[in-house]
N, C-alpha and C. Protein backbone atom coordinates (compact mmCIF):
# COMPACT_ATOMS: atom_id res chain seq x y z
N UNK A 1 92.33 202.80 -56.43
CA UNK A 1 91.40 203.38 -55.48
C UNK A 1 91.18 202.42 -54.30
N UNK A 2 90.93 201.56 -54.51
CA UNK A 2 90.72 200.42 -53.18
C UNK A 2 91.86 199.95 -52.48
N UNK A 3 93.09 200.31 -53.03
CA UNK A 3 94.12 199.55 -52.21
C UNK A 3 94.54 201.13 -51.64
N UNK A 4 94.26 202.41 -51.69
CA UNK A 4 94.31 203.85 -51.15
C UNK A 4 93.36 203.56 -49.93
N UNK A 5 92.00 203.04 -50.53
CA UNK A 5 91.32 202.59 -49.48
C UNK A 5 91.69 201.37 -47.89
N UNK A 6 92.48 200.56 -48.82
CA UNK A 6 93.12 199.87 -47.94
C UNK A 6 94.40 200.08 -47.12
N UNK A 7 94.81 200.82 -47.28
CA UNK A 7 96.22 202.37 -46.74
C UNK A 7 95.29 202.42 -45.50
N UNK A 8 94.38 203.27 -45.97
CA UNK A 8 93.70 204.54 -45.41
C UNK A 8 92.74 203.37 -43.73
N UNK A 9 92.82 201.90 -44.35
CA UNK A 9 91.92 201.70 -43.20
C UNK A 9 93.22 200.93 -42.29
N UNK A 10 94.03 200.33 -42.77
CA UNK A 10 95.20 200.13 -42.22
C UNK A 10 95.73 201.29 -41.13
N UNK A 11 95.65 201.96 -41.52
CA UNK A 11 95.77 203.01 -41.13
C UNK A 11 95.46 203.92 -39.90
N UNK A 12 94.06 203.87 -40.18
CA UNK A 12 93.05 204.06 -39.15
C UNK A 12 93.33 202.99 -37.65
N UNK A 13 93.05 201.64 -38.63
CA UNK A 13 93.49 200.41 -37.21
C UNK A 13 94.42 200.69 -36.49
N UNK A 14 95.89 201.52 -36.87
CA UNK A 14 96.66 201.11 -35.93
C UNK A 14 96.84 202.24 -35.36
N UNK A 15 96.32 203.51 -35.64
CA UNK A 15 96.44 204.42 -34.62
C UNK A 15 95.56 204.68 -33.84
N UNK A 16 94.20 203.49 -34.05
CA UNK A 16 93.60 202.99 -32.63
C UNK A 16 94.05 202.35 -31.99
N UNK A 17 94.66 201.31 -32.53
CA UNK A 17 94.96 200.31 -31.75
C UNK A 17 96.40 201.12 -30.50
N UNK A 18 96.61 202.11 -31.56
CA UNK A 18 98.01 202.37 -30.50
C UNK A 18 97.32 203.37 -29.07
N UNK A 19 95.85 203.92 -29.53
CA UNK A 19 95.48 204.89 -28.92
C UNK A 19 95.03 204.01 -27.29
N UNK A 20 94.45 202.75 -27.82
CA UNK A 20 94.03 201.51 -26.96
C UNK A 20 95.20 201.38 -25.76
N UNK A 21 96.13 201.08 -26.49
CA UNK A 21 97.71 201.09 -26.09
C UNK A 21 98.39 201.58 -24.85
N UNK A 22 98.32 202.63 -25.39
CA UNK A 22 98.52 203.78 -24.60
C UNK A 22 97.51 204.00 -23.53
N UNK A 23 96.66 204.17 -23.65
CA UNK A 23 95.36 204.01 -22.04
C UNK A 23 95.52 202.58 -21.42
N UNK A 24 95.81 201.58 -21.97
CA UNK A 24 95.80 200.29 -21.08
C UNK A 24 97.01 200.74 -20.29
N UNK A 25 98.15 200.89 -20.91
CA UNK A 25 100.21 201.52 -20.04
C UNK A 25 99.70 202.31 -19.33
N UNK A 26 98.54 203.52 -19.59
CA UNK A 26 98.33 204.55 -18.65
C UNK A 26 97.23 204.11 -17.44
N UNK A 27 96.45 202.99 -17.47
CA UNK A 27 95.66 202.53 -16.30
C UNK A 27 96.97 201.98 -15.42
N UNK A 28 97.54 200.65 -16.28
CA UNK A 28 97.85 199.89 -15.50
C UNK A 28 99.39 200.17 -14.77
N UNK A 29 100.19 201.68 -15.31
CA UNK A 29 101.08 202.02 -14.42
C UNK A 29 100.37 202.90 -13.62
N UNK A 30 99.31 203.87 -13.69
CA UNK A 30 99.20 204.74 -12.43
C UNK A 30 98.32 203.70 -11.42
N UNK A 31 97.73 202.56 -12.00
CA UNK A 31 96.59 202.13 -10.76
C UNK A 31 97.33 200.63 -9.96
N UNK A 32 98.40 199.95 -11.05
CA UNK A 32 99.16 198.85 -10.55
C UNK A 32 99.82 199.32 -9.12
N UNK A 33 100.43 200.06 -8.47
CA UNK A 33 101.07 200.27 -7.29
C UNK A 33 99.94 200.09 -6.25
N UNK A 34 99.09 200.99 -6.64
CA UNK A 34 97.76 201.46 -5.67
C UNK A 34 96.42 199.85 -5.26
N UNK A 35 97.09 199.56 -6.42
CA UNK A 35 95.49 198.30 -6.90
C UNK A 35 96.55 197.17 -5.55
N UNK A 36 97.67 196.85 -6.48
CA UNK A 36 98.35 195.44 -6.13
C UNK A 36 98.48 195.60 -3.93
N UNK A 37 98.73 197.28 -3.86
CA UNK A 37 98.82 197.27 -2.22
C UNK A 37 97.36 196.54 -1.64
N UNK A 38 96.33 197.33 -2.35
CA UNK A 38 95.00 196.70 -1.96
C UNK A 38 94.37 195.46 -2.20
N UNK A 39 94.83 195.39 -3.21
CA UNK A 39 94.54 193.77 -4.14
C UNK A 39 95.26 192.87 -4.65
N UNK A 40 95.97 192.40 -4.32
CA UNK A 40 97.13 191.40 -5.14
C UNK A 40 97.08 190.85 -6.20
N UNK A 41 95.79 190.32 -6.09
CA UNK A 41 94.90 189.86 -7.28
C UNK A 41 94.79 190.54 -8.32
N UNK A 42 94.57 191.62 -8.09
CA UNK A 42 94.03 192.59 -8.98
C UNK A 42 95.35 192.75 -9.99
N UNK A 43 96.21 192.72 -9.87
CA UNK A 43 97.69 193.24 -10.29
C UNK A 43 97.75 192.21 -11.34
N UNK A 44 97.49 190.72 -10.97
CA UNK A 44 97.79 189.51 -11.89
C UNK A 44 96.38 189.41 -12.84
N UNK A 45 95.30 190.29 -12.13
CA UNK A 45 94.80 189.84 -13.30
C UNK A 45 94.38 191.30 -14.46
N UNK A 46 95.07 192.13 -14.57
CA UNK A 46 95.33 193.48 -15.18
C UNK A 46 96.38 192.88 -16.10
N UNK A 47 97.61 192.22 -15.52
CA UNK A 47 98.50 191.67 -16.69
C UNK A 47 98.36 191.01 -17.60
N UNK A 48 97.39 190.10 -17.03
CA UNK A 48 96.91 188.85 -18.09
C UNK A 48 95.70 189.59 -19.08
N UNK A 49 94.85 190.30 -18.66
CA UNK A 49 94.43 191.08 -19.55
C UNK A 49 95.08 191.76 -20.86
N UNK A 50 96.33 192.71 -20.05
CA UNK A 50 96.78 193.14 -21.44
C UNK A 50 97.46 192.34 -21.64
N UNK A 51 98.32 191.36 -21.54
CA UNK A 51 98.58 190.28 -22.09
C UNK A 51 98.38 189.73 -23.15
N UNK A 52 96.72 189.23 -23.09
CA UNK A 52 95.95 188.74 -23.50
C UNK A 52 95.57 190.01 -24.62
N UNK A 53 95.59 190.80 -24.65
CA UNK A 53 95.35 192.37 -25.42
C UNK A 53 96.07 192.33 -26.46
N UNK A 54 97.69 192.20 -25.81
CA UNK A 54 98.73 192.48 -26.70
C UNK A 54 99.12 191.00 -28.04
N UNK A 55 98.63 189.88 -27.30
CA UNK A 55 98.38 188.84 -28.46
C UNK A 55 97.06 189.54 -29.26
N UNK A 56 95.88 189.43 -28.85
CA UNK A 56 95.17 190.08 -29.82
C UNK A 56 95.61 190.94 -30.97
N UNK A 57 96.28 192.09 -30.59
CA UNK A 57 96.79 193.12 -31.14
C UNK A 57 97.95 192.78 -32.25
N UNK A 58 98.46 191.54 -31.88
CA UNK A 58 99.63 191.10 -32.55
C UNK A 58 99.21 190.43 -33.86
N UNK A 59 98.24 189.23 -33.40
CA UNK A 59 97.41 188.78 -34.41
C UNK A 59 96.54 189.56 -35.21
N UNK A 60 96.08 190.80 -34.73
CA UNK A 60 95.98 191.66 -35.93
C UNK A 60 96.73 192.18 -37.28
N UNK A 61 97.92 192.57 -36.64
CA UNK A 61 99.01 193.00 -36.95
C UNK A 61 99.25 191.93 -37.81
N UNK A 62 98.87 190.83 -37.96
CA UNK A 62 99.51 189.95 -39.07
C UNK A 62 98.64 189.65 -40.18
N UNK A 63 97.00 189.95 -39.72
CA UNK A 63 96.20 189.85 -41.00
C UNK A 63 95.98 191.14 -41.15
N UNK A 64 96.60 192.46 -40.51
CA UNK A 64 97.04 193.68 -41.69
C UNK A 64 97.92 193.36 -42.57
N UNK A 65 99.06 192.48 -41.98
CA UNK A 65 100.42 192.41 -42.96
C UNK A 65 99.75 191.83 -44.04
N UNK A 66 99.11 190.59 -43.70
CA UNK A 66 98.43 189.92 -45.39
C UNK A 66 97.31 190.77 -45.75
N UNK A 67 97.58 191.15 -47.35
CA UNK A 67 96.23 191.59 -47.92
C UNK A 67 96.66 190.59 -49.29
N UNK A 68 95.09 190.74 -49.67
CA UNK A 68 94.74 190.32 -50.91
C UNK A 68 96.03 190.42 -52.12
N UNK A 69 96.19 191.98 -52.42
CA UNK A 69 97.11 192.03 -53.56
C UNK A 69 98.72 191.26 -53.46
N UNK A 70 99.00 190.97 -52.22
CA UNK A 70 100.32 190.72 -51.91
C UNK A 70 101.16 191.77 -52.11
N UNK A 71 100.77 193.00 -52.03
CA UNK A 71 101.51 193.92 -51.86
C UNK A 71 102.86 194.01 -50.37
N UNK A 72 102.73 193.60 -49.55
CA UNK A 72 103.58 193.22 -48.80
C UNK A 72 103.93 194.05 -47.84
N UNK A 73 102.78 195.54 -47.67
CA UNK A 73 102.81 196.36 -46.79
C UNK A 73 102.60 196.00 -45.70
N UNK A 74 102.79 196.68 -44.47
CA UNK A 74 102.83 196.03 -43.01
C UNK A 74 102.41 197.78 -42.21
N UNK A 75 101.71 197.50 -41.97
CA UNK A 75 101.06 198.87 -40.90
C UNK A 75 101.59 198.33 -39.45
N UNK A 76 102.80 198.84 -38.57
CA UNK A 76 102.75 198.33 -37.58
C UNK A 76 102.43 199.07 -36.21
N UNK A 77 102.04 198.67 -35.80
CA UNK A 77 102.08 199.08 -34.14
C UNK A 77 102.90 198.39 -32.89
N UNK A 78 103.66 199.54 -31.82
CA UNK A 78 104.46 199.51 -31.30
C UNK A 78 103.11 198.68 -29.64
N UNK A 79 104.09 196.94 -29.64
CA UNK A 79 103.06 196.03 -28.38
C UNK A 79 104.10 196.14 -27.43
């Protein structure tokens, strides 16, 4: 029951995390052309953000891979 439980939240994480994902690719290709003409700045610091996102996201991705049982499952999401 608890490692169903632990599926189930694995689970959950990464099809937020992919949902996250997907809206950061969808800001930062429709507004990067528009932003970087107006802001230059703005462009470098949108990257380093998700950047900075996509390590987050990664390092998740690795204390999903470890659980307790050593079962050796891996929930992944596409960075």
């Amino acid at each position: 029951m608890s490692q169903e439980l632990q599926d189930d939240i694995k689970t959950a994480i990464a099809i937020h995390l992919s949902v996250i994902i997907d809206t950061l690719d969808i800001v930062r290709n429709e507004n990067a052309a528009i932003e970087s003409e107006k802001d230059p700045e703005f462009r470098g610091r949108v990257e380093r953000v998700v950047r900075d996102f996509k390590e987050k996201v990664r390092s998740l991705q690795g204390v999903m891979g470890s659980s307790a049982a050593g079962d050796g499952q891996r929930v992944g999401v596409e960075v």
